[in-house]
Protein backbone atom coordinates (compact mmCIF):
# COMPACT_ATOMS: atom_id res chain seq x y z
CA UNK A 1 -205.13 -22.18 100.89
CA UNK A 2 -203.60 -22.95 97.44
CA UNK A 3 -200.62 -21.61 98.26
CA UNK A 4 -200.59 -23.94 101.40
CA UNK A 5 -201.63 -26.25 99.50
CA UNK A 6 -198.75 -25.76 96.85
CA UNK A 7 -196.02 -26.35 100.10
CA UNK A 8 -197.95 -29.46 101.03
CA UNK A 9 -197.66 -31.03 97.86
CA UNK A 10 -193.91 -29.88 97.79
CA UNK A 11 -193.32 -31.17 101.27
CA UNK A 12 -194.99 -34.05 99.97
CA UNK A 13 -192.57 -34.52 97.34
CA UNK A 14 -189.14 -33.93 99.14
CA UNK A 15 -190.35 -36.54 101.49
CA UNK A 16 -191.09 -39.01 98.83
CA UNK A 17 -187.78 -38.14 97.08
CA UNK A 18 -186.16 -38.67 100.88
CA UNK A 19 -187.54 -42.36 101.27
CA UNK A 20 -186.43 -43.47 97.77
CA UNK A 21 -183.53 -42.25 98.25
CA UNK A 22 -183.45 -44.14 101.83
CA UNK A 23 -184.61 -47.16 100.76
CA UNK A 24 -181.59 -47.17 97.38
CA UNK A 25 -179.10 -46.76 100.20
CA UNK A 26 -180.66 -49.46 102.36
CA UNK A 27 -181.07 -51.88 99.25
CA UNK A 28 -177.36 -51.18 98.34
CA UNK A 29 -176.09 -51.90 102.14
CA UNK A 30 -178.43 -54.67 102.78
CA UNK A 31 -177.22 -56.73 99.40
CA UNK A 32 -173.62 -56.00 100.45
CA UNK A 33 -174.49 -57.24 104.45
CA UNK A 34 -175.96 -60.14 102.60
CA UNK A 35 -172.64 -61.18 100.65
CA UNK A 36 -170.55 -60.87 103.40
CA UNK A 37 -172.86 -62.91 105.59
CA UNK A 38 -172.93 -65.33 102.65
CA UNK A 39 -169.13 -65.53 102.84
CA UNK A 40 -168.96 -65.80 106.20
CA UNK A 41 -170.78 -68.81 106.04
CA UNK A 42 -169.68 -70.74 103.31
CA UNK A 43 -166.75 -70.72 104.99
CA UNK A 44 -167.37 -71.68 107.85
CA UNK A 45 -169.41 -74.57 106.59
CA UNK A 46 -166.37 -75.59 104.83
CA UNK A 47 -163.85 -75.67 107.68
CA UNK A 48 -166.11 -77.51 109.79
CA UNK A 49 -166.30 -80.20 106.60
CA UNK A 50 -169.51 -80.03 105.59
CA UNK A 51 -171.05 -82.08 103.07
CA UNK A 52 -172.81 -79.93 100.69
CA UNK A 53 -171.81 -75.67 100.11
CA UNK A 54 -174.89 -73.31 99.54
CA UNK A 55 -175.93 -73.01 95.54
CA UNK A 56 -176.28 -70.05 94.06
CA UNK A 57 -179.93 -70.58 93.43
CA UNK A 58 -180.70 -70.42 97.27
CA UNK A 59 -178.59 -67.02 97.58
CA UNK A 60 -180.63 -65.58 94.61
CA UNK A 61 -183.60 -67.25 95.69
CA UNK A 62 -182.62 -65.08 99.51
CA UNK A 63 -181.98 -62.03 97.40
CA UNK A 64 -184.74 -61.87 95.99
CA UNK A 65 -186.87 -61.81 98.74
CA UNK A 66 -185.12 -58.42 99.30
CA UNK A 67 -186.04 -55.86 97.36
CA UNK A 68 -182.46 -55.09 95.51
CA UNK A 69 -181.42 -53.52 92.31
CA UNK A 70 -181.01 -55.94 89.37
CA UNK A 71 -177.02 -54.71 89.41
CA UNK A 72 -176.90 -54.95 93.42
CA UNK A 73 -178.59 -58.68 92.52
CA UNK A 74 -175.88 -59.95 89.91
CA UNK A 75 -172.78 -58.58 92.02
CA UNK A 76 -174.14 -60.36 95.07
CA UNK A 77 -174.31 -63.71 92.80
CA UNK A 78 -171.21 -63.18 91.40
CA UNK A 79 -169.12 -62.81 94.61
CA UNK A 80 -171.38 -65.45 96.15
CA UNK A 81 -170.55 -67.71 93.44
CA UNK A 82 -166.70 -67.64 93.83
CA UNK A 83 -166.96 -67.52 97.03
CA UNK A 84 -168.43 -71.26 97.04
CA UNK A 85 -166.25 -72.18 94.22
CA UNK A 86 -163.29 -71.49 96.53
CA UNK A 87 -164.55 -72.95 99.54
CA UNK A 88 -165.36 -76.54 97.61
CA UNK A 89 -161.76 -75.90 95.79
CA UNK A 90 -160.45 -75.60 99.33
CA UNK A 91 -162.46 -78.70 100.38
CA UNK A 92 -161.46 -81.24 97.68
CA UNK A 93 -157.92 -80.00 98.00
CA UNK A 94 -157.73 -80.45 101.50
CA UNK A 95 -159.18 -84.01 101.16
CA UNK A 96 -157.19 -85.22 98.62
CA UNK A 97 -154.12 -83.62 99.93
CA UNK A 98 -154.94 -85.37 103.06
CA UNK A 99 -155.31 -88.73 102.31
CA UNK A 100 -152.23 -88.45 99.28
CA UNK A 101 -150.12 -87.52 102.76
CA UNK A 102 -151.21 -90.46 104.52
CA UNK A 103 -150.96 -92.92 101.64
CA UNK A 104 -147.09 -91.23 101.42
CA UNK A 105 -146.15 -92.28 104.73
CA UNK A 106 -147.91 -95.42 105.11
CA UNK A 107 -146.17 -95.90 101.02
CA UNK A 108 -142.54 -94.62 102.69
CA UNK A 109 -142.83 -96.60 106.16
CA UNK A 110 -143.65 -100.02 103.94
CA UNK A 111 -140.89 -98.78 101.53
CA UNK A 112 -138.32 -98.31 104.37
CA UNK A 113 -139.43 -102.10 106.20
CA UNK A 114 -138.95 -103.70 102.94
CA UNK A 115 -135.92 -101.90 102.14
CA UNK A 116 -134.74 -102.97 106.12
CA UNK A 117 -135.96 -106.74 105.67
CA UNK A 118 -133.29 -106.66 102.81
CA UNK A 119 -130.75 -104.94 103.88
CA UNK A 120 -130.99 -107.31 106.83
CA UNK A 121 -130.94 -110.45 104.53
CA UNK A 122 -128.51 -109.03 102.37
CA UNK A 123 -126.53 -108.70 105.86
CA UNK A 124 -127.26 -112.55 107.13
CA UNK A 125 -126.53 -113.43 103.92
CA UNK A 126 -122.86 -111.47 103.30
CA UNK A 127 -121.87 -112.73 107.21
CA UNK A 128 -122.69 -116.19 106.22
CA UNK A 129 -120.81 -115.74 102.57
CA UNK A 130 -118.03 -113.98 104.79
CA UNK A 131 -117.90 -116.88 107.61
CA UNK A 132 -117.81 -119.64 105.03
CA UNK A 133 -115.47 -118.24 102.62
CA UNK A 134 -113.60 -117.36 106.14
CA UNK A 135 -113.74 -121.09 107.21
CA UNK A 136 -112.78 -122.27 103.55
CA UNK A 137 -109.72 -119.97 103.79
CA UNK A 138 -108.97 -121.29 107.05
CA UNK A 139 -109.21 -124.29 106.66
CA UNK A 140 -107.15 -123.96 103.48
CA UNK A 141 -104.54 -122.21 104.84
CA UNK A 142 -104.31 -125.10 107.70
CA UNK A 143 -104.08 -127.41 105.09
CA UNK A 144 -101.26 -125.97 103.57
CA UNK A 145 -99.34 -124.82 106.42
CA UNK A 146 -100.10 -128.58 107.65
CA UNK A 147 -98.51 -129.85 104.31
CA UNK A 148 -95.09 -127.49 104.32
CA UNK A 149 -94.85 -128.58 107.99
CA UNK A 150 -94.88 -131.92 107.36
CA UNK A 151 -92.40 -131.78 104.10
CA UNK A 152 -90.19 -129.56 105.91
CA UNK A 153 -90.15 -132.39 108.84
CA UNK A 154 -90.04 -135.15 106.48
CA UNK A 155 -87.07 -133.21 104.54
CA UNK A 156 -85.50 -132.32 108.35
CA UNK A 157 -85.65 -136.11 109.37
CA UNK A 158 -84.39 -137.17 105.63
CA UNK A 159 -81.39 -134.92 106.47
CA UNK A 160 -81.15 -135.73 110.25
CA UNK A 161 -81.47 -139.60 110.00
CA UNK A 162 -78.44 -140.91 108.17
CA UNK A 163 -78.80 -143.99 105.77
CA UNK A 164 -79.09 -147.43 107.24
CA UNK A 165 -74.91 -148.00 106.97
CA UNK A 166 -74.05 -151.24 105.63
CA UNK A 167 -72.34 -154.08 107.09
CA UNK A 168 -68.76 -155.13 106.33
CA UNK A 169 -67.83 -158.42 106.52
CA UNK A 170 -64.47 -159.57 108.18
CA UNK A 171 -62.92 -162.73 109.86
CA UNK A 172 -64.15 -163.87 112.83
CA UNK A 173 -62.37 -162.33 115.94
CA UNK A 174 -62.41 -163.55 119.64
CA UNK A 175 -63.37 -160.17 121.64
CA UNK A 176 -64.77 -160.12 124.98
CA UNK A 177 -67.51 -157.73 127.41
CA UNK A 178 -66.08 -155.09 128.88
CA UNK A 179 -69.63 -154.18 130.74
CA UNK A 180 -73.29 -155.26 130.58
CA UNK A 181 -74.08 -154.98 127.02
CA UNK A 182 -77.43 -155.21 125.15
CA UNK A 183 -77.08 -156.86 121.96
CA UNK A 184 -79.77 -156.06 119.80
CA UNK A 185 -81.06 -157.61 116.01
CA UNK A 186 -79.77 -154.66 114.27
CA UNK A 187 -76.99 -151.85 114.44
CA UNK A 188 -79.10 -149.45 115.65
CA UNK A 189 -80.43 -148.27 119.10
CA UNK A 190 -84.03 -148.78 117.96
CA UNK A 191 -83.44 -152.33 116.78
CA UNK A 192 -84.81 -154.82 119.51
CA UNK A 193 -82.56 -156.68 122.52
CA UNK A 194 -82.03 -160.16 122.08
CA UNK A 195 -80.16 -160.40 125.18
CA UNK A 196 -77.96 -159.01 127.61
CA UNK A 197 -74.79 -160.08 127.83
CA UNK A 198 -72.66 -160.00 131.21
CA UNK A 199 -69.17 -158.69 132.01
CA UNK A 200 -66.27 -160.69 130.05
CA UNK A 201 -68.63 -162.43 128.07
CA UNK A 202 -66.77 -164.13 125.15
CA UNK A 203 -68.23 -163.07 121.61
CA UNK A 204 -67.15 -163.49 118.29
CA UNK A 205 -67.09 -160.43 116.00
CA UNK A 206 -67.97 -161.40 111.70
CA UNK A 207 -68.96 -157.81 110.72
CA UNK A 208 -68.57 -154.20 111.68
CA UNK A 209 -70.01 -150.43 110.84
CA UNK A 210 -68.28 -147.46 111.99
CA UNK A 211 -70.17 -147.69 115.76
CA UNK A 212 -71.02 -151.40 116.03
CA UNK A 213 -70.09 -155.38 115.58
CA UNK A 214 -72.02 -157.73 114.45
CA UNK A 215 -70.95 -160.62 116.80
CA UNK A 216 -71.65 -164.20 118.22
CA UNK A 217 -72.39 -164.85 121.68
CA UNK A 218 -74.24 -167.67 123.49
CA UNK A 219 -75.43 -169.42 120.51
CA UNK A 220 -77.46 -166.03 119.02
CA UNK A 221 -76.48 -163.46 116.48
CA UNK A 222 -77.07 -159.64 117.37
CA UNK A 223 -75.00 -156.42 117.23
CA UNK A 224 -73.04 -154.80 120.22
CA UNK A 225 -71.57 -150.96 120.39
CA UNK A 226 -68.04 -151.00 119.48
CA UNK A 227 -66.99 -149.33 122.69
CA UNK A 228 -68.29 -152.60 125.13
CA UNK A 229 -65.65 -154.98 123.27
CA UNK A 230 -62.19 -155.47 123.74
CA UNK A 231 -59.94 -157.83 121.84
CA UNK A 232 -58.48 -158.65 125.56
CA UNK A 233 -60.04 -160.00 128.04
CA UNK A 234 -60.13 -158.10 131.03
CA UNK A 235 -58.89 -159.15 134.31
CA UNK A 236 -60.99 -161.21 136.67
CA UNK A 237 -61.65 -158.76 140.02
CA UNK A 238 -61.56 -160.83 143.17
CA UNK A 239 -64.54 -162.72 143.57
CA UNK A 240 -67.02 -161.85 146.33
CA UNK A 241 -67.17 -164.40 148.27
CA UNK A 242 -69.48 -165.39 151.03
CA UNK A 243 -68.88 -167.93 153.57
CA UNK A 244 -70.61 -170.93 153.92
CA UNK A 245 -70.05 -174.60 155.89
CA UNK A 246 -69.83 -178.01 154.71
CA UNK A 247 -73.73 -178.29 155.37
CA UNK A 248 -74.87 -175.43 153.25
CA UNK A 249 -72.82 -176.69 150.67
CA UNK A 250 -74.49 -180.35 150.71
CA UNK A 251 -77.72 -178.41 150.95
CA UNK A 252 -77.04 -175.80 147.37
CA UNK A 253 -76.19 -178.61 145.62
CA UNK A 254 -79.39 -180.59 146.83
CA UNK A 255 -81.18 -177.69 145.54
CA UNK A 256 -79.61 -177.08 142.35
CA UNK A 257 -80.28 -180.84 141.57
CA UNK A 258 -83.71 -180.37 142.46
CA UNK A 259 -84.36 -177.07 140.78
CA UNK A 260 -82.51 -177.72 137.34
CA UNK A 261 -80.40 -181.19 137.75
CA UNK A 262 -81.53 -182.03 134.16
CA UNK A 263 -80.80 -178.52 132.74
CA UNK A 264 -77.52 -176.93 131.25
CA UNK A 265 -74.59 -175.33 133.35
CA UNK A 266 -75.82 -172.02 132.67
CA UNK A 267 -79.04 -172.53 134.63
CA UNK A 268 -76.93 -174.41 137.72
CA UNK A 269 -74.60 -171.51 137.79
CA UNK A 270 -77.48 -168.76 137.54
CA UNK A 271 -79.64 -170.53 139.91
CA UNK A 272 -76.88 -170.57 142.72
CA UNK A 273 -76.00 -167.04 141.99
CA UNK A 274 -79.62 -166.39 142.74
CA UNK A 275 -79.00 -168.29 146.21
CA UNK A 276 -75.64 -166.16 146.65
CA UNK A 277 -76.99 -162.56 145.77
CA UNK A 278 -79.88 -163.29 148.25
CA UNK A 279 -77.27 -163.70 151.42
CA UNK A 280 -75.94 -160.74 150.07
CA UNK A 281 -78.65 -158.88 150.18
CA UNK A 282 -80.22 -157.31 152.74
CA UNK A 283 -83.70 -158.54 151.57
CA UNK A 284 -83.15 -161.77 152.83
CA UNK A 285 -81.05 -164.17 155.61
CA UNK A 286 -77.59 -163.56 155.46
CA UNK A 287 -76.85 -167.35 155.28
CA UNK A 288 -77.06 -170.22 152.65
CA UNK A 289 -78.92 -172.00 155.02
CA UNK A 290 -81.23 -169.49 155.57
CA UNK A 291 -81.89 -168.37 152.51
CA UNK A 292 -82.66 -172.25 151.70
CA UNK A 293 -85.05 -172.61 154.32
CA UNK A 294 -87.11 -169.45 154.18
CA UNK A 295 -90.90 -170.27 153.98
CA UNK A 296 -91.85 -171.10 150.40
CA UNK A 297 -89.23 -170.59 148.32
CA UNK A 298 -87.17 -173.51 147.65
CA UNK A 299 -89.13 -176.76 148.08
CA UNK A 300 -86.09 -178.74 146.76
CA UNK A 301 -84.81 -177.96 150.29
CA UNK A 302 -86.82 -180.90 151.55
CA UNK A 303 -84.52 -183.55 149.21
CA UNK A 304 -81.55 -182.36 151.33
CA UNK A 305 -83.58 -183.87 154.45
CA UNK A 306 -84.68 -186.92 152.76
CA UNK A 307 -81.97 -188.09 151.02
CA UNK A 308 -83.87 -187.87 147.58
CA UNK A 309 -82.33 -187.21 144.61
CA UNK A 310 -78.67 -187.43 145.12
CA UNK A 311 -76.53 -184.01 143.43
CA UNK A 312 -74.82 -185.35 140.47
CA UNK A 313 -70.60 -184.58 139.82
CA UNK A 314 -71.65 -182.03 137.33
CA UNK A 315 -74.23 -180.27 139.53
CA UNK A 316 -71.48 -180.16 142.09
CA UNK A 317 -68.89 -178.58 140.05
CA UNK A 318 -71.18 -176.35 139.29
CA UNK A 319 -72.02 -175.01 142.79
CA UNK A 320 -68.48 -174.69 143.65
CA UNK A 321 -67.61 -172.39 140.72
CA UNK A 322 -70.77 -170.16 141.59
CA UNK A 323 -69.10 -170.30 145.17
CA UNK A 324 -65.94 -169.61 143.55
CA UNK A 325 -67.48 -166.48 142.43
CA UNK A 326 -68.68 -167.44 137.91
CA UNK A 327 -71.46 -165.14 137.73
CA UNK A 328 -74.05 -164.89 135.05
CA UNK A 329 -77.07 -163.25 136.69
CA UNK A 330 -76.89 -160.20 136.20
CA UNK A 331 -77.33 -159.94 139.88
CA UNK A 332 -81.17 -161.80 139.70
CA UNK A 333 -82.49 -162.40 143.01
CA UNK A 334 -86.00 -164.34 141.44
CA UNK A 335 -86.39 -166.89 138.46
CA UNK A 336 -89.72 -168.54 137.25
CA UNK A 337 -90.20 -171.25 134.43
CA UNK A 338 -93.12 -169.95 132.70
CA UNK A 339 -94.34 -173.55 131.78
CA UNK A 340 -95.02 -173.96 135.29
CA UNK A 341 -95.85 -170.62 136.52
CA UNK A 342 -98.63 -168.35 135.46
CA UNK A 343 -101.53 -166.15 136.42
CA UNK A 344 -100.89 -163.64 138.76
CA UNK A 345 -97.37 -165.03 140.33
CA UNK A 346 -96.25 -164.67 136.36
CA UNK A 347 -97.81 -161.36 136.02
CA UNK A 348 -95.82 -160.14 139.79
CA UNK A 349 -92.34 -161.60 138.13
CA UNK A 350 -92.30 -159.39 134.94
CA UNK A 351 -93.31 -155.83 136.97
CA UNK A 352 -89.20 -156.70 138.19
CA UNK A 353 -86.52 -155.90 136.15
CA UNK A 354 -85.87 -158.08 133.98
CA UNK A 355 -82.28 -159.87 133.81
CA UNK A 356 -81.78 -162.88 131.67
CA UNK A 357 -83.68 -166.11 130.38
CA UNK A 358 -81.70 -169.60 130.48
CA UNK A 359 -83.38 -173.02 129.44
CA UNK A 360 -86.72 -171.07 129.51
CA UNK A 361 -86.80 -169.77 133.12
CA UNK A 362 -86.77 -166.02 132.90
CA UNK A 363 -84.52 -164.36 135.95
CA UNK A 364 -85.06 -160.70 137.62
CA UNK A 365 -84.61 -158.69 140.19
């Protein structure tokens, strides 16, 4: 029975020796499940952002419910510990690394609009410098170019125009019209007409110039070309006559005596040229007569009927040497006398050409 009871007690003892020895191996694995469950968590927590991280009071206070080793205890701490150092290390970093990103961009995207917004007025403001400095140039080059134009025309026309040449004097010389001629107030072809002067018209030449006379002629001073004077006068062509009967003759001079009895020879003689050019032209009658009668033109007509105002000797002569074939009209076919003529009649004679003036009734045709 002893000896039984010897094996019991051994038995006894092995078994106790097993279960310590179980229950070191379980402490050892639980604390090291523990860690790695505390680990696990923590980090977890962490990634999913939350706002507080396990102390390491709570872990110990978990350990401790275990039954551990004091070393098993402190290396479970430890590791736990770090472990939440890192993960709030990991936290704040994140964070702040975070929001410093953010604050970069929305820093770079105001930097880059600013540094647009100026670059963009710095732009405007170079194209308007540009434009204005390009319309100052402009305009100053027009300027200039407009200034050497004009001084190289003004120099051009300096060199073209020749000097006003003067007049020379000489003794007065009988010279006559070989052709219409204007003669004008000065020796130039710019210079105004005073007058034009008929075929074989008799002037009198007191000055010259290399192209022109200064001359005489129907009681006015003017200038003539050179080349429309001869010192001879040239020979009288055969008159072109019309024919006419003892009547029409009674009848012109009844006419001229009406029309300009009290004026000079010049206006008898241009007024019955006006008569003559008429029958000649196609315009009109082909006769004195009817030219004389025609419906409001010559109302002196109506003295030839009556009896009225007899022709005087001179206004006779004068009719038969426009007959005769002295012309001065320059081939007018319509005379007015301004003084008694105005309005719109006045206005219709000087649209025609215009051909002489004598005693103040301007002729045309």
């Amino acid at each position: 029975m002893k000896f039984r009871k010897f094996e019991a007690v051994n038995k006894n003892e092995d078994a106790s020796d097993a279960v310590t020895l179980v229950r070191r191996a379980g402490s050892v694995l639980g604390a090291g499940a523990l860690a790695i469950l505390a680990v696990g968590v923590v980090g977890v927590y962490a990634f999913i952002g939350g706002s507080s991280i396990p102390k390491a009071d709570s872990v110990k206070g978990t350990a401790a419910v275990k039954t551990v080793s004091a070393a098993d205890t402190s290396s479970a701490e430890e590791t736990q510990t770090s472990v939440s150092q890192a993960a709030e290390t990991w936290k704040k970093a994140g964070i702040e690394e975070y929001d410093l990103v953010i604050e970069t961009v929305k820093a770079t995207e105001t930097a880059k609009s600013k540094t647009a917004a100026k670059s963009a007025k710095t732009a405007e403001k170079t194209a308007k410098t540009t434009e204005k400095a390009s319309a100052k140039t402009e305009a100053v080059t027009t300027a200039a170019a407009t200034a050497v134009t004009e001084q190289v025309t003004t120099e051009a026309e300096k060199q073209e125009a020749p000097a006003a040449e003067e007049v020379k004097p000489c003794a007065a010389v009988t010279m006559y019209t070989n052709d219409k001629v204007n003669m004008r107030k000065g020796p130039t072809l710019d210079d105004d007409i005073i007058t034009i002067l008929s075929e074989n018209t008799e002037i009198t030449v007191t000055g010259y110039t290399s192209d022109w006379y200064r001359i005489k002629a129907d009681g006015k001073t003017g200038y003539c070309m050179k080349r429309y004077a001869d010192e001879s006068k040239p020979e009288t062509p055969a008159a072109d006559v019309i024919s006419y009967t003892d009547d029409e003759f009674d009848m012109l001079c009844y006419v001229l005596q009406g029309e300009v009895g009290d004026c000079s020879e010049e206006s008898k003689i241009a007024v019955a040229n006006v008569i003559i050019n008429r029958v000649k032209s196609s315009a009109f009658p082909d006769s004195i007569s009817g030219v004389l009668t025609q419906a409001d033109q010559f109302t002196a007509i109506y003295n030839y009927y009556n009896g009225y105002n007899t022709p005087s000797e001179n206004t006779i002569e004068c009719a038969r040497r426009a007959l005769g074939g002295e012309d001065n009209s320059n081939g007018a076919i319509y005379y007015y006398a301004p003084q008694y003529c105005s309005g719109s009649t006045a206005a219709w004679f000087e649209t025609l050409t215009f051909c002489l003036e004598v005693d103040g009734q301007r002729y045309f045709k």
